[in-house]
PDB file of N, CA and C in Angstrom:
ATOM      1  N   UNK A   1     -10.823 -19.000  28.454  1.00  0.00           N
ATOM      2  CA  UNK A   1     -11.241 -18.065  29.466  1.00  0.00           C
ATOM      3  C   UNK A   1     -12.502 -18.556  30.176  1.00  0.00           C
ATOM      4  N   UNK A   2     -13.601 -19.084  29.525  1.00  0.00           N
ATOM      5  CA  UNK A   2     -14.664 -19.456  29.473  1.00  0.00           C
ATOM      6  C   UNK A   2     -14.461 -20.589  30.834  1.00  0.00           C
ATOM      7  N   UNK A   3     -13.235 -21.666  30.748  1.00  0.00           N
ATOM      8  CA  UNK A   3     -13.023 -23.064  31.109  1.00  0.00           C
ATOM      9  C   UNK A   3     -12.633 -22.632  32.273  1.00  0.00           C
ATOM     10  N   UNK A   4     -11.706 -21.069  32.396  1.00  0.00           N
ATOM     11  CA  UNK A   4     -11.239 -20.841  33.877  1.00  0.00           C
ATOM     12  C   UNK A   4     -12.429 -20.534  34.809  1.00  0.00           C
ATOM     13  N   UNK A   5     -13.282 -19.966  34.473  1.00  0.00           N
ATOM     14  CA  UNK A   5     -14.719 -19.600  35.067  1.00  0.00           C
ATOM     15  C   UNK A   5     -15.219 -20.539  35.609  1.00  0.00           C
ATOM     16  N   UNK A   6     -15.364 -21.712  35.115  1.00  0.00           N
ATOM     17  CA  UNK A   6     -16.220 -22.703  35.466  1.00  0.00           C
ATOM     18  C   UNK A   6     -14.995 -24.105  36.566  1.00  0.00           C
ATOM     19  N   UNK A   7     -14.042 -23.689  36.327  1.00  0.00           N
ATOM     20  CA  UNK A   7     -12.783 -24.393  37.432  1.00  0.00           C
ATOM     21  C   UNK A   7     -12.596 -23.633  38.323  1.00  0.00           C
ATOM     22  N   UNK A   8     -12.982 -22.328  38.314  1.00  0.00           N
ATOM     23  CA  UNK A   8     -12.867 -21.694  40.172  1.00  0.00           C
ATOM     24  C   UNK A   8     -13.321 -22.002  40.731  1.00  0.00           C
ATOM     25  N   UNK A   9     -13.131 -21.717  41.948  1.00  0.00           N
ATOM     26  CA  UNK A   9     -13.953 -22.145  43.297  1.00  0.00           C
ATOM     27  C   UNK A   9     -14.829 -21.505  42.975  1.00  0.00           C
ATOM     28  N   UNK A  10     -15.812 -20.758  42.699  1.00  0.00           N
ATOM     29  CA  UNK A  10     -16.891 -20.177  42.619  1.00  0.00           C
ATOM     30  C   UNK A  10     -18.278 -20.704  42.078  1.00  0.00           C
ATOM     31  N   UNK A  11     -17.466 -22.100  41.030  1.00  0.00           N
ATOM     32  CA  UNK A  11     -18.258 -22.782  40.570  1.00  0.00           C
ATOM     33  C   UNK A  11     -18.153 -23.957  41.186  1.00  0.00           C
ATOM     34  N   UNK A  12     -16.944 -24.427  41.975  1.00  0.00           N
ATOM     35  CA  UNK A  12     -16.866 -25.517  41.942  1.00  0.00           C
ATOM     36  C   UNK A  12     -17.946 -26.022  43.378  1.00  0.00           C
ATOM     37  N   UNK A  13     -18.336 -27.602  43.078  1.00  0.00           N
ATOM     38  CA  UNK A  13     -18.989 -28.319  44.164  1.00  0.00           C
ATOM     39  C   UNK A  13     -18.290 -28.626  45.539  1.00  0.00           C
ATOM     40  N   UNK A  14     -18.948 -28.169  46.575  1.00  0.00           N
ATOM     41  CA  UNK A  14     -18.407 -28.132  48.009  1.00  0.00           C
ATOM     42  C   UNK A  14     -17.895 -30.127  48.847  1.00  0.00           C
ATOM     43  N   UNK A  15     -18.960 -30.520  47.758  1.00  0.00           N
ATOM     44  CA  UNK A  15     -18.994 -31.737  48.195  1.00  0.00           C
ATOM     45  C   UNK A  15     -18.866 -32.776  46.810  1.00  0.00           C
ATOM     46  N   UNK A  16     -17.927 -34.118  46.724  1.00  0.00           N
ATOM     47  CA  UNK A  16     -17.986 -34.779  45.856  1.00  0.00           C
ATOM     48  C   UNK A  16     -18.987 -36.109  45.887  1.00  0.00           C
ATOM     49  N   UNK A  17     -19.626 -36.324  45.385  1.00  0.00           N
ATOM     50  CA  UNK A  17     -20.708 -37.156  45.374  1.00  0.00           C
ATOM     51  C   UNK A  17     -19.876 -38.642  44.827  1.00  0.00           C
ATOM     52  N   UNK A  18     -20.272 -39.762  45.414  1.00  0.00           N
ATOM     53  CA  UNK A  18     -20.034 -40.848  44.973  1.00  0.00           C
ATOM     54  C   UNK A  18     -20.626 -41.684  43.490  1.00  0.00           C
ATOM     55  N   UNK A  19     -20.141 -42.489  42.806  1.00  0.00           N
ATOM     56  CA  UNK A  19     -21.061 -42.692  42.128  1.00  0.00           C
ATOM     57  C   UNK A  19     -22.477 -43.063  42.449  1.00  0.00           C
ATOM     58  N   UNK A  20     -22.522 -43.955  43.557  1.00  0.00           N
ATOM     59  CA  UNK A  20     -23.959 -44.146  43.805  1.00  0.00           C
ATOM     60  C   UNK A  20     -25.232 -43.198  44.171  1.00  0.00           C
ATOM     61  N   UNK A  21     -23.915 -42.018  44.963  1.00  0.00           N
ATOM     62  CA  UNK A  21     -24.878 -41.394  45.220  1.00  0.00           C
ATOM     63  C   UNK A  21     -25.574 -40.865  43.799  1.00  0.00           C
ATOM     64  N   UNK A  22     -24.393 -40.285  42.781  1.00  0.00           N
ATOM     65  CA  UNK A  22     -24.548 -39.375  41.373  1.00  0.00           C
ATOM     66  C   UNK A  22     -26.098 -40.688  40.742  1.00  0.00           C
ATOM     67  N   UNK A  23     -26.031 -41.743  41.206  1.00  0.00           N
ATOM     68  CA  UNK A  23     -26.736 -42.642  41.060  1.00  0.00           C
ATOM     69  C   UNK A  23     -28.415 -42.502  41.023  1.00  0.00           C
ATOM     70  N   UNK A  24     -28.094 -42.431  42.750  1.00  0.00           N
ATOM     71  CA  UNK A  24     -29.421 -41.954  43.006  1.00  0.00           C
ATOM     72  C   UNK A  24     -30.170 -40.759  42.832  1.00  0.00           C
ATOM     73  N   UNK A  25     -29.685 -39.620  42.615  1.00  0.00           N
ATOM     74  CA  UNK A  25     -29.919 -38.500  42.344  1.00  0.00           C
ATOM     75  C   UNK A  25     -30.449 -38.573  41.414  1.00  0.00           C
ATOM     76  N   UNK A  26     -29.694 -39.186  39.899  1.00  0.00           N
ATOM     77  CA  UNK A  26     -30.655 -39.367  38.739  1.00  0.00           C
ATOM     78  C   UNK A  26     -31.844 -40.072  38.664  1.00  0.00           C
ATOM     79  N   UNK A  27     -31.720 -40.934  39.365  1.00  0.00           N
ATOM     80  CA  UNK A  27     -33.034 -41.590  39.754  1.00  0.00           C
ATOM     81  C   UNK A  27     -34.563 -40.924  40.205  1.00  0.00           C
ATOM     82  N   UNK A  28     -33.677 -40.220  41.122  1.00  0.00           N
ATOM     83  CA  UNK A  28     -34.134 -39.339  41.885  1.00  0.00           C
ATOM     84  C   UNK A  28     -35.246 -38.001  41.069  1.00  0.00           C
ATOM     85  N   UNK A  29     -34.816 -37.709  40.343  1.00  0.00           N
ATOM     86  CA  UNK A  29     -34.804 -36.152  39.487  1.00  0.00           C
ATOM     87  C   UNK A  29     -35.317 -36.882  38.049  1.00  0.00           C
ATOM     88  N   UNK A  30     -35.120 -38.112  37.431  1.00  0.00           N
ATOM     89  CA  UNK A  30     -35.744 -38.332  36.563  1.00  0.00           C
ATOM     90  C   UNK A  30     -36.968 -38.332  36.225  1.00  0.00           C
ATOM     91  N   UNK A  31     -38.267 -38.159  37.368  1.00  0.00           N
ATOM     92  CA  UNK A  31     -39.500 -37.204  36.633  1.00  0.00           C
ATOM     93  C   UNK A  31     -39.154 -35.822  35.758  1.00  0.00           C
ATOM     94  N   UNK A  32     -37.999 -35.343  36.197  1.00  0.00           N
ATOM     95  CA  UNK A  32     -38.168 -33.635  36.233  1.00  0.00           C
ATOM     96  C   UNK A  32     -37.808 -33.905  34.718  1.00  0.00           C
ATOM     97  N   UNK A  33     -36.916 -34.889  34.337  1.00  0.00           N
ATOM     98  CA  UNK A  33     -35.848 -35.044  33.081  1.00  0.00           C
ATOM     99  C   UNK A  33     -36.790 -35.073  31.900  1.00  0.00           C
ATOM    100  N   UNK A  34     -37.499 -36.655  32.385  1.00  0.00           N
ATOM    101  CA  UNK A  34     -39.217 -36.343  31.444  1.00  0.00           C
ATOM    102  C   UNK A  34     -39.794 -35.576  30.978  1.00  0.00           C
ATOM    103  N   UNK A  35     -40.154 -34.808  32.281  1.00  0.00           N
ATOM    104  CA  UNK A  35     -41.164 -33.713  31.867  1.00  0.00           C
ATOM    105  C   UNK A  35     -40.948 -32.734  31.593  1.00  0.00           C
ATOM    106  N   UNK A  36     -39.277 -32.184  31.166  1.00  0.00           N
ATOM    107  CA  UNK A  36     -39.067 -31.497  30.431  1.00  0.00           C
ATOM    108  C   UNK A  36     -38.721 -31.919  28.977  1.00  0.00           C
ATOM    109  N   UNK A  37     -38.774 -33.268  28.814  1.00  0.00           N
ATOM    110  CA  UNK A  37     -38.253 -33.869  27.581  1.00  0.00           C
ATOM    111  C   UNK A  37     -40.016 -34.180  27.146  1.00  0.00           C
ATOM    112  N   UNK A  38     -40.627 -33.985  27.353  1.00  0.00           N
ATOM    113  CA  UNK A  38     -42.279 -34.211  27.027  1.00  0.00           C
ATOM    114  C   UNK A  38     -42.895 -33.179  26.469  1.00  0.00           C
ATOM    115  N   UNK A  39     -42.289 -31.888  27.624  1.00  0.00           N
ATOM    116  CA  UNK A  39     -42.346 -30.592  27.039  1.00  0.00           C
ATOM    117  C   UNK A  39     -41.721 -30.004  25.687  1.00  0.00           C
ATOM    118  N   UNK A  40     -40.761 -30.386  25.553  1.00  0.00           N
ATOM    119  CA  UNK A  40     -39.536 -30.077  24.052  1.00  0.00           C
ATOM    120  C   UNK A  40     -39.677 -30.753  22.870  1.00  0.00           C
ATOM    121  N   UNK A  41     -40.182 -32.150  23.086  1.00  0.00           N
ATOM    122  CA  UNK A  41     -40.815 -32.934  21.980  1.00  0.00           C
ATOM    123  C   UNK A  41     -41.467 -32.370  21.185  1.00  0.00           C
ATOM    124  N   UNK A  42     -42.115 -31.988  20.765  1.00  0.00           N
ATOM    125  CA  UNK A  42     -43.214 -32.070  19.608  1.00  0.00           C
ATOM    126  C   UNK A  42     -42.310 -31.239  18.644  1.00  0.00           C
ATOM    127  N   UNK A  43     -41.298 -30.216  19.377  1.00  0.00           N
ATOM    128  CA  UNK A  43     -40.524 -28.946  19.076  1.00  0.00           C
ATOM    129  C   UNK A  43     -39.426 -29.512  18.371  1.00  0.00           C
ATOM    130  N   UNK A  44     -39.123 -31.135  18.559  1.00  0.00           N
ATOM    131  CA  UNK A  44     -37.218 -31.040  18.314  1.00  0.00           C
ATOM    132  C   UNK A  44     -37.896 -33.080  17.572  1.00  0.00           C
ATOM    133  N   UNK A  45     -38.747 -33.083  17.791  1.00  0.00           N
ATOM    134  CA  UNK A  45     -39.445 -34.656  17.015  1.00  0.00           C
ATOM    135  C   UNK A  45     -39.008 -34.796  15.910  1.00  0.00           C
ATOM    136  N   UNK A  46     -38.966 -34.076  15.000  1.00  0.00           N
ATOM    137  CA  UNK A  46     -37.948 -34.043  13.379  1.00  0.00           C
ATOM    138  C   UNK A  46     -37.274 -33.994  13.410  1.00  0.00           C
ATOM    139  N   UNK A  47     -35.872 -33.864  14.765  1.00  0.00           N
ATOM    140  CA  UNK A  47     -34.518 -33.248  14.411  1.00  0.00           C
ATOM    141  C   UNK A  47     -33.992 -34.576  15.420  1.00  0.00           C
ATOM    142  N   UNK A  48     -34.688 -34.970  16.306  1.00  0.00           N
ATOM    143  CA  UNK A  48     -34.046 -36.104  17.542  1.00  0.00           C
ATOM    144  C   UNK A  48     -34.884 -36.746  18.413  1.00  0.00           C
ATOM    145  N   UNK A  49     -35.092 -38.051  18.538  1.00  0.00           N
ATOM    146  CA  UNK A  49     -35.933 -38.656  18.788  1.00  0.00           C
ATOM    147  C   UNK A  49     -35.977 -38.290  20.939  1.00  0.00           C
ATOM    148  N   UNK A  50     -37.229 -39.158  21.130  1.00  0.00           N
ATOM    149  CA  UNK A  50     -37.276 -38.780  22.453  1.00  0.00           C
ATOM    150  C   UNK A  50     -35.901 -39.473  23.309  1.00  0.00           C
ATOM    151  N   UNK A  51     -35.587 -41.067  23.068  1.00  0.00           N
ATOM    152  CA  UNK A  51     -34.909 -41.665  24.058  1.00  0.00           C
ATOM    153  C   UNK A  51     -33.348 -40.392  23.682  1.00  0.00           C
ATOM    154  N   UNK A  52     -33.056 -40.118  22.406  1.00  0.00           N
ATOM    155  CA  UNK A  52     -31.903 -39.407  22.392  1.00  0.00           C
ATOM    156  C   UNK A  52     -31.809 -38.235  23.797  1.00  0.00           C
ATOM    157  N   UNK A  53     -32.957 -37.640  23.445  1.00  0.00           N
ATOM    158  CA  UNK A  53     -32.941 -36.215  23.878  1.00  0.00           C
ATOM    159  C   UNK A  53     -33.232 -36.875  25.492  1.00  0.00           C
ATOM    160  N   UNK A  54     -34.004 -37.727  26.056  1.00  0.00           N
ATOM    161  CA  UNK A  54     -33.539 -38.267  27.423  1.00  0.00           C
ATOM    162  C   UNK A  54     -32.454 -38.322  27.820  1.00  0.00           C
ATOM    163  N   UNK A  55     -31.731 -39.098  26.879  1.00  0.00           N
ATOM    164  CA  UNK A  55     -29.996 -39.792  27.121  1.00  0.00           C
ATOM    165  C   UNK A  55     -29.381 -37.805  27.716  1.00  0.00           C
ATOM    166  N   UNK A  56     -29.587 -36.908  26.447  1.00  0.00           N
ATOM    167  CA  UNK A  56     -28.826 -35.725  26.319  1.00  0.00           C
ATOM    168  C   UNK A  56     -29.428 -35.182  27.690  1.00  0.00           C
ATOM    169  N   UNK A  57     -30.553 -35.480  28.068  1.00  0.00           N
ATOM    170  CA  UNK A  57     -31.243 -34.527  29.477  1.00  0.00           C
ATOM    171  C   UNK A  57     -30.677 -35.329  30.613  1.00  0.00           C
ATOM    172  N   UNK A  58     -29.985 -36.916  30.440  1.00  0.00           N
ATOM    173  CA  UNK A  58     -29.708 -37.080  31.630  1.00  0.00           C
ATOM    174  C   UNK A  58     -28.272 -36.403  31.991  1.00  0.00           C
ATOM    175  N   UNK A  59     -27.443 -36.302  30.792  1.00  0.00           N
ATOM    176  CA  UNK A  59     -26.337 -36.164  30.984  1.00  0.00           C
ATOM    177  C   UNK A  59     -25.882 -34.599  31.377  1.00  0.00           C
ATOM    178  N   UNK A  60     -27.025 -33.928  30.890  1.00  0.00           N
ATOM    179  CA  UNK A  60     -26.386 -32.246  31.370  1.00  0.00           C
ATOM    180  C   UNK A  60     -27.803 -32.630  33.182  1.00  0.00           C
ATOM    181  N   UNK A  61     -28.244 -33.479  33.324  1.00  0.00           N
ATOM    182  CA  UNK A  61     -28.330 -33.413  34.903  1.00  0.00           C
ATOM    183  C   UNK A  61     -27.319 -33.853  35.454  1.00  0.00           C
ATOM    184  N   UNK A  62     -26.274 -35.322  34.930  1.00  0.00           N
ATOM    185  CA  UNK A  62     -25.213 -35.449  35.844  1.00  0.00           C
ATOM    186  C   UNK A  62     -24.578 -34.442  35.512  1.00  0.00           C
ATOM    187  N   UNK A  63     -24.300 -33.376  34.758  1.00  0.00           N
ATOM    188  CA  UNK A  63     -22.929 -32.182  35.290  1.00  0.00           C
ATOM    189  C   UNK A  63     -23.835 -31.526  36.073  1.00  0.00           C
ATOM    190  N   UNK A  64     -24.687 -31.072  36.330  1.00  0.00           N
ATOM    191  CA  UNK A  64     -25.803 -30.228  36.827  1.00  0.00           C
ATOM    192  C   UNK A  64     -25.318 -30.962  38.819  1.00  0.00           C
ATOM    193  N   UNK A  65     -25.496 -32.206  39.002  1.00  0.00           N
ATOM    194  CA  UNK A  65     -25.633 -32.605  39.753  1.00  0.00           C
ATOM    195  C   UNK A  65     -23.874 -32.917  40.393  1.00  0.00           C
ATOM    196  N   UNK A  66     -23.331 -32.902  39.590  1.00  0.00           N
ATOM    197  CA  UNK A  66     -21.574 -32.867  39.864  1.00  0.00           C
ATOM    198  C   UNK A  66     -20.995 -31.466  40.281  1.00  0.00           C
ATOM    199  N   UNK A  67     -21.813 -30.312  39.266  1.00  0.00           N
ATOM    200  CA  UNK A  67     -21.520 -28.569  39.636  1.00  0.00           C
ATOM    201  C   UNK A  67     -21.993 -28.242  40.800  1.00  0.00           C
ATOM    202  N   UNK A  68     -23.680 -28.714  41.324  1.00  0.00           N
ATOM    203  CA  UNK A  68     -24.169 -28.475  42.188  1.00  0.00           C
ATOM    204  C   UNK A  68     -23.554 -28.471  43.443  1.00  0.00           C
ATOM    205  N   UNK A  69     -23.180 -30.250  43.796  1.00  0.00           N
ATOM    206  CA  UNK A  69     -22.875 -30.566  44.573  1.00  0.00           C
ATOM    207  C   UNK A  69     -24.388 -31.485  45.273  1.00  0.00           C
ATOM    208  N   UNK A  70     -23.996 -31.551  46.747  1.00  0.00           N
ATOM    209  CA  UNK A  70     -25.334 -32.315  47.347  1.00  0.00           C
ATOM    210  C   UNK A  70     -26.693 -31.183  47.148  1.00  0.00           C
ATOM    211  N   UNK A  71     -27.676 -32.323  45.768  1.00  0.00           N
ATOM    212  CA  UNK A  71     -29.056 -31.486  45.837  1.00  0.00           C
ATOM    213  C   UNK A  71     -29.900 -30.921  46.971  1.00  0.00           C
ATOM    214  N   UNK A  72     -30.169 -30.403  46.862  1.00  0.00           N
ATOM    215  CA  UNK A  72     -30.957 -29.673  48.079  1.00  0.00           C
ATOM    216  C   UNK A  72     -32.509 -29.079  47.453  1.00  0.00           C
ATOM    217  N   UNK A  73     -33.464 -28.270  47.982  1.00  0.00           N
ATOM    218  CA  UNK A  73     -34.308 -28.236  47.803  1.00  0.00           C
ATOM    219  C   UNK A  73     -34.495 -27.469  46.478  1.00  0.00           C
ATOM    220  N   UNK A  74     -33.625 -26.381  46.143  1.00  0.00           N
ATOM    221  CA  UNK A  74     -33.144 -25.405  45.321  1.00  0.00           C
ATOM    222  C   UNK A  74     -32.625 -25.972  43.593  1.00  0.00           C
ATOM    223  N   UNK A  75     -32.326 -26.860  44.150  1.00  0.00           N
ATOM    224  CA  UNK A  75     -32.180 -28.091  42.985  1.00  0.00           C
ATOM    225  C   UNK A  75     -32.265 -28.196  41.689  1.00  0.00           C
ATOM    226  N   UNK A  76     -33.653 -28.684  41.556  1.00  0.00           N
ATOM    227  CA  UNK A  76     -34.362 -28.678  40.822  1.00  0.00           C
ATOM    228  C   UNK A  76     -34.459 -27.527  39.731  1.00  0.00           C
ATOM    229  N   UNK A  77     -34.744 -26.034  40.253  1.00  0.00           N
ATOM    230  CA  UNK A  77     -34.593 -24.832  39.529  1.00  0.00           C
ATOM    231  C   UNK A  77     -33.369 -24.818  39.136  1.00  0.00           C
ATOM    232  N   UNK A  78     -32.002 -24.842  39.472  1.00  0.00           N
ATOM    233  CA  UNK A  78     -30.869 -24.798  39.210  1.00  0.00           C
ATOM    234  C   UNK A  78     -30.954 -25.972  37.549  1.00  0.00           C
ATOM    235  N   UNK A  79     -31.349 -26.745  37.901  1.00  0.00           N
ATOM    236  CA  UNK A  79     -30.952 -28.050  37.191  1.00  0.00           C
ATOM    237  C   UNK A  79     -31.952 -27.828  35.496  1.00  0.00           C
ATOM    238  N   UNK A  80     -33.001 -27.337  36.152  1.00  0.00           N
ATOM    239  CA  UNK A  80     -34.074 -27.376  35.123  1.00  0.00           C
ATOM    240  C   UNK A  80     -33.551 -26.060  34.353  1.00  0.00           C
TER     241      UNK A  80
END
């Protein structure tokens, strides 16, 4: 039920991003990835190291950035 929610149009992205673009975006947004992975550290340091929890922050930004569609200024809050 959960899976139909998130395959409607309601969720879905207006626009499909290329890889390069999905590319640059991470590039792009990787301060934000940091500095929330800088923030969570000290909290999750016994349970998963930092590069892990990077790897895990980049990857819910590429769905973040695949759901979205083209980032826009709004972005960021969405993503974070």
């Amino acid at each position: 039920m959960l899976q139909d929610v998130f395959e409607s149009e309601e969720f879905a992205a207006t626009l499909v991003l290329t890889p390069q673009q999905e590319s640059h975006y991470l590039q792009a947004y990787l301060p934000l990835v940091r500095k929330v992975v800088r923030q969570l550290a000290p909290q999750c340091n016994c349970i998963i190291d930092r590069q892990d929890m990077e790897q895990t922050a980049l990857m819910g930004l590429l769905n973040a950035i695949r759901r979205y569609g083209l980032p826009d200024e709004g972005f960021a809050g969405y993503a974070n």
